[in-house]
Protein backbone atom coordinates (compact mmCIF):
# COMPACT_ATOMS: atom_id res chain seq x y z
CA UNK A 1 5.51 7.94 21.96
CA UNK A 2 8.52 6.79 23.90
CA UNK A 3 12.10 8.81 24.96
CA UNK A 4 14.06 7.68 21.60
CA UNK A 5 11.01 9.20 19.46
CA UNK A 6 8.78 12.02 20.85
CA UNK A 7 6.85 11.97 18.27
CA UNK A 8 3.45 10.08 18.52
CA UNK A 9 2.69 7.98 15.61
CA UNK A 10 0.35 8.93 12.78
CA UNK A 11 -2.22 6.14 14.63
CA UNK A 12 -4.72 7.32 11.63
CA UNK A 13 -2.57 6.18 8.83
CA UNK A 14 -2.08 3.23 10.77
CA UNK A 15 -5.64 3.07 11.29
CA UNK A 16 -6.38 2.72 7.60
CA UNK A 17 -3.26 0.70 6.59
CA UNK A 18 -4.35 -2.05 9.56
CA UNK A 19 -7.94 -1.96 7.72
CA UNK A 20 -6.52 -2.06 4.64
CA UNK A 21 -4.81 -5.17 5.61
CA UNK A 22 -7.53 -7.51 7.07
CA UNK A 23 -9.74 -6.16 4.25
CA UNK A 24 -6.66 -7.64 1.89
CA UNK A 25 -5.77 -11.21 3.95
CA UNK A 26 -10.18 -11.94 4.27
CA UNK A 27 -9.44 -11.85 0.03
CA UNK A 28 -6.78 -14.51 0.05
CA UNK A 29 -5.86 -16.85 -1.55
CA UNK A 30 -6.32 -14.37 -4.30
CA UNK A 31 -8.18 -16.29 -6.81
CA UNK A 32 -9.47 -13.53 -8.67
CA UNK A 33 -5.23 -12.39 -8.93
CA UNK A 34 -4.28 -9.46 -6.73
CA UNK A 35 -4.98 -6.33 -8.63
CA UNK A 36 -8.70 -7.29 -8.39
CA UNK A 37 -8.33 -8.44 -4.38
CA UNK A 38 -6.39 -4.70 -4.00
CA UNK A 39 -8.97 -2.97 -5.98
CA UNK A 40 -11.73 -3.99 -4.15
CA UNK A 41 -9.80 -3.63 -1.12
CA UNK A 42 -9.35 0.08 -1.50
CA UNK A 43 -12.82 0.79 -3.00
CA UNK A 44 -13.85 -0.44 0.88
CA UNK A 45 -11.14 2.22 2.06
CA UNK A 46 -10.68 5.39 1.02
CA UNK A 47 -7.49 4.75 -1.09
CA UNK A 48 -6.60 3.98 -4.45
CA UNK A 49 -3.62 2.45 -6.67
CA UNK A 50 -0.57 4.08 -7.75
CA UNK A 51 1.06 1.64 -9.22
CA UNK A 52 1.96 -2.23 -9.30
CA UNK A 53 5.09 -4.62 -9.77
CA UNK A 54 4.90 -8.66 -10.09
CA UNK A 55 8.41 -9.94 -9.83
CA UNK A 56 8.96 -12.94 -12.33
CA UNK A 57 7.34 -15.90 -11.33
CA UNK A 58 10.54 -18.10 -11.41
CA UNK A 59 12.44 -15.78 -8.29
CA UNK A 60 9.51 -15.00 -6.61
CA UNK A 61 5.82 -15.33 -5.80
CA UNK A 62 5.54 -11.47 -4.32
CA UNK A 63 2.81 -8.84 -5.86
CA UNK A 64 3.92 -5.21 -4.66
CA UNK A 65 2.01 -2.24 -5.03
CA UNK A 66 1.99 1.87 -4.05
CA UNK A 67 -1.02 2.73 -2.48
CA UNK A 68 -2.49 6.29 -1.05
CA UNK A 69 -4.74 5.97 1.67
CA UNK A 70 -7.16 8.43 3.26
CA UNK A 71 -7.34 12.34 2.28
CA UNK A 72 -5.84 15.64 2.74
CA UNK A 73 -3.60 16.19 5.82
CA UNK A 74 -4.46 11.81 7.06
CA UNK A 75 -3.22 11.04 3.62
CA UNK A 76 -0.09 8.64 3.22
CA UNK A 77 1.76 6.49 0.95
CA UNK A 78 1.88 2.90 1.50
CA UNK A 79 3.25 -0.23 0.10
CA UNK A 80 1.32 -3.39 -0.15
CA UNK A 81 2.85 -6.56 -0.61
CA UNK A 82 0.98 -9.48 -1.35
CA UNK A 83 2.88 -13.01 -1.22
CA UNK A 84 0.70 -15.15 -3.94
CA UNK A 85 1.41 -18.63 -2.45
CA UNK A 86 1.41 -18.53 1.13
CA UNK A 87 -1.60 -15.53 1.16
CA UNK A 88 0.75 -13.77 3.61
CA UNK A 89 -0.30 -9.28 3.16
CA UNK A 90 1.26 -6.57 4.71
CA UNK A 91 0.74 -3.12 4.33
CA UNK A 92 3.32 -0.28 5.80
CA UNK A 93 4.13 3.55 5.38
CA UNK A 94 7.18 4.03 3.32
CA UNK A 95 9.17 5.37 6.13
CA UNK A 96 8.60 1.52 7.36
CA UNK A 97 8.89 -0.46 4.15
CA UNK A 98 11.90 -1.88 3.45
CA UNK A 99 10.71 -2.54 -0.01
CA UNK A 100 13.55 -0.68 -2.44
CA UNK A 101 10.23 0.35 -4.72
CA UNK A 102 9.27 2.97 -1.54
CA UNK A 103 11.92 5.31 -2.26
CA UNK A 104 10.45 5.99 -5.69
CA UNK A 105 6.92 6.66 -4.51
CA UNK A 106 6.71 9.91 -3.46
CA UNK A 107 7.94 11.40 -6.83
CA UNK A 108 5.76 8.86 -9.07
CA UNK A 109 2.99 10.36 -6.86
CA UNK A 110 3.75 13.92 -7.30
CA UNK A 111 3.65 13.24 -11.48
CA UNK A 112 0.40 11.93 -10.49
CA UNK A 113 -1.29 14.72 -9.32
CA UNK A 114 0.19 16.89 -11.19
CA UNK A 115 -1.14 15.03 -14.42
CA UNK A 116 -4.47 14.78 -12.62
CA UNK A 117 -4.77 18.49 -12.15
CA UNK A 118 -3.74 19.28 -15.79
CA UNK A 119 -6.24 17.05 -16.75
């Protein structure tokens, strides 16, 4: 909390995106290709997968993913990118992403769970 934002952070989204993250760069270099380093990342966490996007190899080496971490009113929506070459992770709130793909998560998410309480 400073004077330009009153508002204290969400430290426990933090919390779990900063675990995410060192759970995520212990994987690289990512042998096993990043949907499996992610995957076991989150079964560690209490998170799972929304969704994924590779770019094409030729422009870029970047993995990027949607990710939901923790439960009920701790819950938030994170993006996860994953540089293949260099190993490099980071994991931020969408509010801090500058990733173009974090404007489209909350709605992809709320077709999710939707479709997972029709089911």
């Amino acid at each position: 909390m400073n004077a330009a934002n009153p508002v204290p952070p969400d430290t426990s989204a933090t919390e779990e995106a900063a675990g995410l993250q060192a759970a995520l760069k212990a994987a690289a270099p990512f042998t096993d290709g990043c949907q499996t380093a992610l995957e076991t990342a989150l079964a560690e966490t209490d998170g799972f997968l929304l969704f994924q996007l590779r770019s094409e190899p030729e422009e870029d080496d970047r993995w990027v993913a949607a990710v939901m971490l923790g439960t009920g009113e701790k819950q938030s929506m994170n993006i996860v990118t994953m540089v293949i070459g260099d190993g490099s992770v980071t994991v931020e709130t969408l509010d801090r992403s500058r990733e173009p793909l974090a404007r489209i998560v909350p709605a992809y998410a709320d077709v999710l769970i939707h479709l997972r309480a029709a089911a």
